[in-house]
N, C-alpha and C. Protein backbone atom coordinates (compact mmCIF):
# COMPACT_ATOMS: atom_id res chain seq x y z
N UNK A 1 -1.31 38.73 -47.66
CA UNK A 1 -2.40 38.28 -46.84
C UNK A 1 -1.84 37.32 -45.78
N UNK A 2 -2.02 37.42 -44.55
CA UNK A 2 -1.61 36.64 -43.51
C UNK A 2 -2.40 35.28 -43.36
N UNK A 3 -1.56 33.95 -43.12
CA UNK A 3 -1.91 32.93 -43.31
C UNK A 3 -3.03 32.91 -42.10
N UNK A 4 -4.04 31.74 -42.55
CA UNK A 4 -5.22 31.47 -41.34
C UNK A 4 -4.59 30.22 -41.07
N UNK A 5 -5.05 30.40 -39.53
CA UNK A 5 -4.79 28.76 -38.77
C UNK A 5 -5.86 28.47 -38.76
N UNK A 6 -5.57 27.09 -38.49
CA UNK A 6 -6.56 25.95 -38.42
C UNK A 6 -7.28 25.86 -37.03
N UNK A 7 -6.65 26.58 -36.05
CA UNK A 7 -7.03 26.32 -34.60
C UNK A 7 -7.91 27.80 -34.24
N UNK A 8 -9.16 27.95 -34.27
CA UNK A 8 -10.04 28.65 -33.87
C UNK A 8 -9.93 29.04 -32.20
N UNK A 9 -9.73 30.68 -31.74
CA UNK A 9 -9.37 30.84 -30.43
C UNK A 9 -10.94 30.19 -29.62
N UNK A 10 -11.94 29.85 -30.47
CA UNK A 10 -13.32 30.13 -29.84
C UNK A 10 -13.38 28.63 -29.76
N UNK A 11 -12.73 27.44 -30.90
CA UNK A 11 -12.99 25.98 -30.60
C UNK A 11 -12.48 25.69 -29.49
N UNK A 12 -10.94 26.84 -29.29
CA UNK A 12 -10.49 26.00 -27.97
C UNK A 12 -10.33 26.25 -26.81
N UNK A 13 -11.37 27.49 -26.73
CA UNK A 13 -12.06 27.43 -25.43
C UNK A 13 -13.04 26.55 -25.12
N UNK A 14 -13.70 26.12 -26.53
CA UNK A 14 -14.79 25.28 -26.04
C UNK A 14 -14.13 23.77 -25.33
N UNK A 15 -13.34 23.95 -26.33
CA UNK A 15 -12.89 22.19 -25.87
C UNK A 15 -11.92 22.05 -24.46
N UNK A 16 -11.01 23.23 -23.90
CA UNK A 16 -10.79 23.75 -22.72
C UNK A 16 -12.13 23.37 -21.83
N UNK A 17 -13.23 24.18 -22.01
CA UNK A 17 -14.42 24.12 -21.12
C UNK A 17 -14.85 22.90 -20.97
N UNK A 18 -15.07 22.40 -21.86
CA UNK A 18 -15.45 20.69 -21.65
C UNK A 18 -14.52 19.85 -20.55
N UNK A 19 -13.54 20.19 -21.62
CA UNK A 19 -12.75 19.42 -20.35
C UNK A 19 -12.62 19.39 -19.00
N UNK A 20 -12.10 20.76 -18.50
CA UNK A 20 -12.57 21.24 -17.18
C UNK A 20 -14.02 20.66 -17.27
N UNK A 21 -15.17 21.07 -17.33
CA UNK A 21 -15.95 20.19 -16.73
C UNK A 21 -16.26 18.59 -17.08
N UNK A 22 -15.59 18.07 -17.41
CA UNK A 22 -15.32 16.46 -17.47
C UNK A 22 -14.45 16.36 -15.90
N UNK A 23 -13.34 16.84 -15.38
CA UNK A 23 -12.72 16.80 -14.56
C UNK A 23 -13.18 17.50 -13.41
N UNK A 24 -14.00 18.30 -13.45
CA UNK A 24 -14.56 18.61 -12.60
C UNK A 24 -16.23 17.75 -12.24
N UNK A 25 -16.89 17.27 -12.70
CA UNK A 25 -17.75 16.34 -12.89
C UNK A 25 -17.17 14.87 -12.55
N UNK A 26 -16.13 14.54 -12.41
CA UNK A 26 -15.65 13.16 -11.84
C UNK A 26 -15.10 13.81 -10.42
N UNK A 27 -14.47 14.39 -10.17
CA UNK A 27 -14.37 14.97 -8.88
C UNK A 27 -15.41 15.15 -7.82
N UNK A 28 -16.52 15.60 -8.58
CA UNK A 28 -17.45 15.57 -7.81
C UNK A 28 -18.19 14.81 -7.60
N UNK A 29 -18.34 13.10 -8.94
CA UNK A 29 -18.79 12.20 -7.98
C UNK A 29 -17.92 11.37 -7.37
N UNK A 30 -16.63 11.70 -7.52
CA UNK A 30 -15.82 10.72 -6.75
C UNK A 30 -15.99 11.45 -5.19
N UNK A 31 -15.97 12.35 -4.47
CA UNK A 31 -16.83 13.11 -3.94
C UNK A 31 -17.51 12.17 -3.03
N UNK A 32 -18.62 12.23 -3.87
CA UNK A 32 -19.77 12.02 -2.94
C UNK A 32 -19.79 10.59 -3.18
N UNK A 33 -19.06 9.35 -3.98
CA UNK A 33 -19.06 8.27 -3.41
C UNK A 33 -18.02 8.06 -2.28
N UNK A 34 -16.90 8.83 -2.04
CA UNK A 34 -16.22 8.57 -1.19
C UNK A 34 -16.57 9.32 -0.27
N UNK A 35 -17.61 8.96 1.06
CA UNK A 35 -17.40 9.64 2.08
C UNK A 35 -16.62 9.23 3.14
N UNK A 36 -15.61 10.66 3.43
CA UNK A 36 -14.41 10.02 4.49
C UNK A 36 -15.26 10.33 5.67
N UNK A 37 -14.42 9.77 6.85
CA UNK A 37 -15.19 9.52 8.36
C UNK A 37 -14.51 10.54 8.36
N UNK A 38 -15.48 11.14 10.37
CA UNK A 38 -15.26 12.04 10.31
C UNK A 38 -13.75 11.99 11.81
N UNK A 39 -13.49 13.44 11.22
CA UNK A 39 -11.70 13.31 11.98
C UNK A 39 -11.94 13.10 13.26
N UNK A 40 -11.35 12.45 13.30
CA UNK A 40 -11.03 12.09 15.13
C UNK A 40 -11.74 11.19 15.83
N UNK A 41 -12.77 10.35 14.66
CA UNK A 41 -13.52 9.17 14.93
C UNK A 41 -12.81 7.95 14.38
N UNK A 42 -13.00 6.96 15.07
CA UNK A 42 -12.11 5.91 14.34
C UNK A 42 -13.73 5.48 13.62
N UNK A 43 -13.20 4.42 13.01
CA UNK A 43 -13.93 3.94 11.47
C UNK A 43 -14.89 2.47 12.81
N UNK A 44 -16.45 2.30 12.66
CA UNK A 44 -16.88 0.83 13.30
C UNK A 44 -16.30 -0.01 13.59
N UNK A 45 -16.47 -0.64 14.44
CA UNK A 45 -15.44 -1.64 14.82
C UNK A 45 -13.99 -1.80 15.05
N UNK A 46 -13.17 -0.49 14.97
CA UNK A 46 -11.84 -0.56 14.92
C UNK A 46 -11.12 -0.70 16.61
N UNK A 47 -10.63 -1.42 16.61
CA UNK A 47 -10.07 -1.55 17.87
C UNK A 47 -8.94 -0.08 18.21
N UNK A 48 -8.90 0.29 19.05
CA UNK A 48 -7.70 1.13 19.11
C UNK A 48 -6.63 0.76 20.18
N UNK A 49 -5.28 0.66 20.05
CA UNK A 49 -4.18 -0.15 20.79
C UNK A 49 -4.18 1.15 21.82
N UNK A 50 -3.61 0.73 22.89
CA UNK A 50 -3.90 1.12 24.62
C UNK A 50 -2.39 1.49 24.40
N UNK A 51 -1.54 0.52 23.80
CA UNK A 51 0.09 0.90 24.29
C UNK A 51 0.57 0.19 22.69
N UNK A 52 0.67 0.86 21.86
CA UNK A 52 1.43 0.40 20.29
C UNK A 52 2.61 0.54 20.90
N UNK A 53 3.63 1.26 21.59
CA UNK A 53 4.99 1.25 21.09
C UNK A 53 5.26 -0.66 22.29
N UNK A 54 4.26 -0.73 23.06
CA UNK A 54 4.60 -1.90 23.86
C UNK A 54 3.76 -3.08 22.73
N UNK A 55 3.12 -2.93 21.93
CA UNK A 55 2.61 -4.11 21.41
C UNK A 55 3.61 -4.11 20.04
N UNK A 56 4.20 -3.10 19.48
CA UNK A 56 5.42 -3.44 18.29
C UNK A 56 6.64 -4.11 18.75
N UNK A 57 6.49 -3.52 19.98
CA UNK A 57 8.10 -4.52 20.77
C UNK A 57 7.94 -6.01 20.95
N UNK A 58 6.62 -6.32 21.41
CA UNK A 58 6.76 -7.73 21.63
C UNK A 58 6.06 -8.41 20.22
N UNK A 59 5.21 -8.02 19.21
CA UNK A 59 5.19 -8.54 17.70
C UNK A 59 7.09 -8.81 17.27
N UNK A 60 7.68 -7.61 17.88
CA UNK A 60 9.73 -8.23 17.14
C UNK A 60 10.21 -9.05 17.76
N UNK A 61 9.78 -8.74 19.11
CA UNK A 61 10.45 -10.36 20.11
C UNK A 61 9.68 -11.50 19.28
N UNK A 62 8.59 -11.74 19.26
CA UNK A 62 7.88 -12.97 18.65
C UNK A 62 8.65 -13.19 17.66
N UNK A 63 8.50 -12.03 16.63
CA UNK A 63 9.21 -12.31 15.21
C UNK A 63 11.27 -13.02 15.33
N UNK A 64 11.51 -12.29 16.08
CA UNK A 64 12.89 -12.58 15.95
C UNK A 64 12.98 -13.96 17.15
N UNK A 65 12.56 -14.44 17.87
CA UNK A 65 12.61 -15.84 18.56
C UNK A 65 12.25 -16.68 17.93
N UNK A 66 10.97 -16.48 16.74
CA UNK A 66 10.87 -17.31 15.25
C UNK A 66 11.79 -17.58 14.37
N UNK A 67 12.81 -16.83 14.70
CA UNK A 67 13.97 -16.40 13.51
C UNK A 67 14.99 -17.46 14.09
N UNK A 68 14.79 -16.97 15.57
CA UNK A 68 16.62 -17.49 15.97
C UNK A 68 15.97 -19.29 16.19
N UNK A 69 15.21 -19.68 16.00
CA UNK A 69 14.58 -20.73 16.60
C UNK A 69 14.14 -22.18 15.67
N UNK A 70 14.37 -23.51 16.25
CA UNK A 70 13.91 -24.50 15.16
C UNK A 70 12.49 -24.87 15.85
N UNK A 71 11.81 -25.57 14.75
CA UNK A 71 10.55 -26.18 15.17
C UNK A 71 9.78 -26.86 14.16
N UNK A 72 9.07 -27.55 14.13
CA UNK A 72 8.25 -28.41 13.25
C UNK A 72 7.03 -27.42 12.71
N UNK A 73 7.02 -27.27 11.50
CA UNK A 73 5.52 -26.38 11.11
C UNK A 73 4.52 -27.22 10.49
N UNK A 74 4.78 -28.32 9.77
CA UNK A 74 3.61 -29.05 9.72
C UNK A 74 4.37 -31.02 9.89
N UNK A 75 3.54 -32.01 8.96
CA UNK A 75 4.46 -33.16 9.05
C UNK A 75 5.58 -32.96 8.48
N UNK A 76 5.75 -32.73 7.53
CA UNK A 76 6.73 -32.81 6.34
C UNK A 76 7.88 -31.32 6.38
N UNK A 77 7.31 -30.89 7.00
CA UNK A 77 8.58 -29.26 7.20
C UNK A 77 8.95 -28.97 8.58
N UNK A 78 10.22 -28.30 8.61
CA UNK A 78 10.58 -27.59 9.81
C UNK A 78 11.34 -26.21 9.75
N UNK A 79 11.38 -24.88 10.54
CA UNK A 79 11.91 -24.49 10.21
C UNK A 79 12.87 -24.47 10.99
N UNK A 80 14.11 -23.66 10.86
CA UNK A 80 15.25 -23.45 11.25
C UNK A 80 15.73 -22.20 11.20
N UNK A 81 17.12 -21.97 12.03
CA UNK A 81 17.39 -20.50 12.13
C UNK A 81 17.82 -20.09 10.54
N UNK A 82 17.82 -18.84 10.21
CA UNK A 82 18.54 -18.29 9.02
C UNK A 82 20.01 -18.40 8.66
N UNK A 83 20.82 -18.00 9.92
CA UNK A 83 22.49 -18.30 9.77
C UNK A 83 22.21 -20.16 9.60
N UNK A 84 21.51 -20.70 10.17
CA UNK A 84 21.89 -22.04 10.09
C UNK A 84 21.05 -22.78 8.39
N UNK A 85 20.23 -22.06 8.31
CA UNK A 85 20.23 -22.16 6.44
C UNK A 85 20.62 -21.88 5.37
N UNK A 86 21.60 -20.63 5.95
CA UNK A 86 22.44 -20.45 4.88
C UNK A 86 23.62 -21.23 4.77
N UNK A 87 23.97 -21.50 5.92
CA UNK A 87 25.36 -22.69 6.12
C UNK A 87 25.19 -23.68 5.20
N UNK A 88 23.71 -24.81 5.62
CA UNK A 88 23.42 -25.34 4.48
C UNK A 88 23.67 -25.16 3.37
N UNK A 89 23.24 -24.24 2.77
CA UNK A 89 22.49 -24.29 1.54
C UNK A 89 24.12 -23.85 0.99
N UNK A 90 24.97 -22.94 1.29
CA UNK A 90 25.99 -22.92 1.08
C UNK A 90 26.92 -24.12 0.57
N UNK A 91 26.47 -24.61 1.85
CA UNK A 91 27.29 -26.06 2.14
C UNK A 91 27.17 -27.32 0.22
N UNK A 92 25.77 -26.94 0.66
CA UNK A 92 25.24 -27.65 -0.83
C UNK A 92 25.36 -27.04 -2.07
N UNK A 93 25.91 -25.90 -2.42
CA UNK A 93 26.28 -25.37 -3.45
C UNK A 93 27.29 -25.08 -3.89
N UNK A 94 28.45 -26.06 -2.61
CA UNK A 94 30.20 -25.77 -2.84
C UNK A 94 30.23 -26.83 -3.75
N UNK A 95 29.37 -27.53 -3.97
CA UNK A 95 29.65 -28.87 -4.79
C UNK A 95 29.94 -29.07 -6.17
């Protein structure tokens, strides 16, 4: 007599089916809480840049004249260039 399994072909379709629709039932309200805008509209209020590759160039000039540059940021701090903080800090750790 050939052994019986324990796994019924008919339980596990059922439990197959469920599942699929568990995953298909979150899909669909993730769905309809997420409505995306529509293409080729920007989103309320969004500004749109006139010239990005001219406004990323001068955000790196800013950034890197911050870099190469000293200055006071509040009472008690200042910053300074990077090569010239590492010299420091170097300096203070030959000790």
């Amino acid at each position: 007599m050939p052994e019986r399994s324990d796994i019924s072909p008919r339980h596990l379709a059922v439990g197959a089916a469920i599942i699929f629709a568990g995953i298909a039932a979150s899909l669909a309200v993730a769905a309809w809480l997420v409505k995306p805008a529509a293409i080729g509209e920007p989103p309320p209020g969004a500004r749109l840049q006139t010239a990005p590759q001219n406004d990323i160039a001068a955000f790196r000039r800013e950034k890197e004249a911050r870099l190469e540059s000293t200055g006071r940021v509040d009472e008690t701090h200042v910053h300074i260039p990077i090569e010239q903080a590492m010299r420091l800090w170097a300096r203070e750790h030959r000790k």
